[in-house]
C-alpha atoms as a PDB file:
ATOM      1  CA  UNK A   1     -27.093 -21.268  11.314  1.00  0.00           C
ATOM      2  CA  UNK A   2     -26.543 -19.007   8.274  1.00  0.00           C
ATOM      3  CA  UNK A   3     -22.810 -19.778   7.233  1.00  0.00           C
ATOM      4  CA  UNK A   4     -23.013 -17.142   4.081  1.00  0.00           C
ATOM      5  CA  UNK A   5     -23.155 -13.899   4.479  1.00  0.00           C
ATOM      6  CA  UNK A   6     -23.522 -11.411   1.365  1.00  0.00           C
ATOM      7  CA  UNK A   7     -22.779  -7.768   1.523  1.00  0.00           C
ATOM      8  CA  UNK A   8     -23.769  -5.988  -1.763  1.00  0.00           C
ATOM      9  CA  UNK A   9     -21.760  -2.655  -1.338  1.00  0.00           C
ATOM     10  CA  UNK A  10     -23.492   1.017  -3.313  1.00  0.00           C
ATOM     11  CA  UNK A  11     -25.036   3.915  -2.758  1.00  0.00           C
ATOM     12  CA  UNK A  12     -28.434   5.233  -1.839  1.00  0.00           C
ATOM     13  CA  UNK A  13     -30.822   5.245  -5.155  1.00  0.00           C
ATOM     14  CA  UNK A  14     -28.370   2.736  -7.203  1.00  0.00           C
ATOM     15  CA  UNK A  15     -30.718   1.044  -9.331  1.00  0.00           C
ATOM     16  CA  UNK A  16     -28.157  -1.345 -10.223  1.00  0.00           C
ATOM     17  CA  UNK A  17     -27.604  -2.173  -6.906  1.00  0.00           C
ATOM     18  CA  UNK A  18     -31.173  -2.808  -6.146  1.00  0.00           C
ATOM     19  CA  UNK A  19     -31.316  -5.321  -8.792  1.00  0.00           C
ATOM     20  CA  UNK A  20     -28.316  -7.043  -7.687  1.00  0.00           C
ATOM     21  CA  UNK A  21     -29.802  -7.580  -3.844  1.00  0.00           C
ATOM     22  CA  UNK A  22     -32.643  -8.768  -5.777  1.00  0.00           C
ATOM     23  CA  UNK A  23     -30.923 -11.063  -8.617  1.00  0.00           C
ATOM     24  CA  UNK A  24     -28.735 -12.818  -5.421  1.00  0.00           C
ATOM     25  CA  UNK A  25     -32.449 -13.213  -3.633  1.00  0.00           C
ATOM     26  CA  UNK A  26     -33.484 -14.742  -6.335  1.00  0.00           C
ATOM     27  CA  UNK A  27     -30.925 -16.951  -6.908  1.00  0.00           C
ATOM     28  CA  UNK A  28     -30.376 -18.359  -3.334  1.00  0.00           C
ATOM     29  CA  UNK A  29     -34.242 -19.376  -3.725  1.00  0.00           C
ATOM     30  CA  UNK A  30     -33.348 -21.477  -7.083  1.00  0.00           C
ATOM     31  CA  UNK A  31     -30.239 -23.152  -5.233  1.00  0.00           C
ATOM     32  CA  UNK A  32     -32.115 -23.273  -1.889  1.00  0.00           C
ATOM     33  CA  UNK A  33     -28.948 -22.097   0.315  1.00  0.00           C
ATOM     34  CA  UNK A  34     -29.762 -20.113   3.347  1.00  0.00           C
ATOM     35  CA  UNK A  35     -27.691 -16.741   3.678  1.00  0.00           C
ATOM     36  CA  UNK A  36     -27.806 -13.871   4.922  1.00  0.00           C
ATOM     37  CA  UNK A  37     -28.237 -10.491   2.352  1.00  0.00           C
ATOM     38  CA  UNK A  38     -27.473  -7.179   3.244  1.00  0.00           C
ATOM     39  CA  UNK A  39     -27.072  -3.889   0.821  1.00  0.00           C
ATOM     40  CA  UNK A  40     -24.868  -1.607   2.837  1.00  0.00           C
ATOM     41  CA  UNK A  41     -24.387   1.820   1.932  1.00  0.00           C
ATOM     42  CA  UNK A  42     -22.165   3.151   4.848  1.00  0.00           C
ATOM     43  CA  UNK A  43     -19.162   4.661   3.207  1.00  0.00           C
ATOM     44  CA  UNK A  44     -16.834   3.571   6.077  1.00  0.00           C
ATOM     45  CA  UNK A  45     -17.886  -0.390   5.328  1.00  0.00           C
ATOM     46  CA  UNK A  46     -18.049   0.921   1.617  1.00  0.00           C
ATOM     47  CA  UNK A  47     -14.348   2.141   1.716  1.00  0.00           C
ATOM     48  CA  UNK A  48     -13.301  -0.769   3.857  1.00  0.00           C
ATOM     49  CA  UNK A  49     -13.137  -2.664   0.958  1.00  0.00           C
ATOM     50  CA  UNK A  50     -10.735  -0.062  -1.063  1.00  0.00           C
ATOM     51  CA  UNK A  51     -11.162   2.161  -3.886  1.00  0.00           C
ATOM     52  CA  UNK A  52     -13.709   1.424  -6.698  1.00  0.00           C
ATOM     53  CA  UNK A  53     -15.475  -1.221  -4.966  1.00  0.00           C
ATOM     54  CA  UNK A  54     -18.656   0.221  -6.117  1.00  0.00           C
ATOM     55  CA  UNK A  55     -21.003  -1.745  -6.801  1.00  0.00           C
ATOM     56  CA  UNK A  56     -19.336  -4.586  -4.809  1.00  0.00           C
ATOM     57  CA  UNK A  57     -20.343  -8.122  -4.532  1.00  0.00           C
ATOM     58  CA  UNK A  58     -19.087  -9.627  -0.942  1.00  0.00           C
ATOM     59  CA  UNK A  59     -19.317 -13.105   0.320  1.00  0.00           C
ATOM     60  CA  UNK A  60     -17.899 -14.307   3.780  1.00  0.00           C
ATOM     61  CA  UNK A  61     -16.020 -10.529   4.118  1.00  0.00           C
ATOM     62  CA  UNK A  62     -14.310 -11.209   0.566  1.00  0.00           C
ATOM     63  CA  UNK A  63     -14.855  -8.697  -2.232  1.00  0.00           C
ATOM     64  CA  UNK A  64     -15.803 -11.188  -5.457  1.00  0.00           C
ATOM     65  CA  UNK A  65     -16.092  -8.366  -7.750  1.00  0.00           C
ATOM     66  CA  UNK A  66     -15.961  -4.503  -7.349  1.00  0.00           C
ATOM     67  CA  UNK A  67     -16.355  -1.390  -9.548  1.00  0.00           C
ATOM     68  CA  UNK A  68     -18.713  -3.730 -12.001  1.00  0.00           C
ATOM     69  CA  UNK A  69     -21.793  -5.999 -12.032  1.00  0.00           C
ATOM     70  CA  UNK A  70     -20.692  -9.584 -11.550  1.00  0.00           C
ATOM     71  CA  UNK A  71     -23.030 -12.199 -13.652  1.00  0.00           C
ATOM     72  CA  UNK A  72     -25.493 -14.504 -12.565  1.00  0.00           C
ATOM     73  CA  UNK A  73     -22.955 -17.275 -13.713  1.00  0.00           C
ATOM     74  CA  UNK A  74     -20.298 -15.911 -11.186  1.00  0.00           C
ATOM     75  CA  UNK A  75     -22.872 -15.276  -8.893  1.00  0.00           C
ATOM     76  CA  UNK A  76     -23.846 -18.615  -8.594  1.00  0.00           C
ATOM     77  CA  UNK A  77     -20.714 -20.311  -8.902  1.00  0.00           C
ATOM     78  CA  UNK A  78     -19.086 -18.369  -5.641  1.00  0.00           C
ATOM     79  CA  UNK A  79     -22.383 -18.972  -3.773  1.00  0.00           C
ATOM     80  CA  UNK A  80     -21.848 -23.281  -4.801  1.00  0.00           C
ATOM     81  CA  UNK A  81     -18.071 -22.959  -3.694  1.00  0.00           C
ATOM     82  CA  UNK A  82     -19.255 -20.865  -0.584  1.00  0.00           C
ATOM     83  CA  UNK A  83     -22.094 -23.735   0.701  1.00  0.00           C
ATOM     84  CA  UNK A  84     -19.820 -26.326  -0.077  1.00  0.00           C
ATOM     85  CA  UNK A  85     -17.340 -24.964   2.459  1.00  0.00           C
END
């Protein structure tokens, strides 16, 4: 059962969001934890998560970062503390 479950938050055509689906792929692969990805784009769920949270990096229904790119060093790090949970 997939405990982890990642919502990266943008619009439609965000290149920069793209990569980040991607770049979180990627990195789940490397630390072998099964989760569950998602890019959602539905400005309800979008504004759910409050003003500027564009591009948005969720874990577990927790906004990690918003309004900026997090790094692959945060990325990983929450995704350790997440599996470890």
């Amino acid at each position: 059962m997939l405990h982890i479950n990642i919502k990266i938050l943008g619009v439609e055509g965000c290149p920069n969001c793209t990569n980040l689906v991607q770049t979180t792929i990627n990195i789940l692969s490397e630390l072998q934890i099964a989760a569950g990805v998602e890019k959602v784009t539905d400005k309800k769920i979008v504004e759910s998560f409050g003003p500027g949270a564009i591009p948005g990096f969720v874990i577990n229904k927790k906004l990690k970062a918003g309004g900026r790119l997090p790094s692959r060093k945060e990325i990983v790090s929450w995704l350790k503390e997440e599996n470890n949970t």
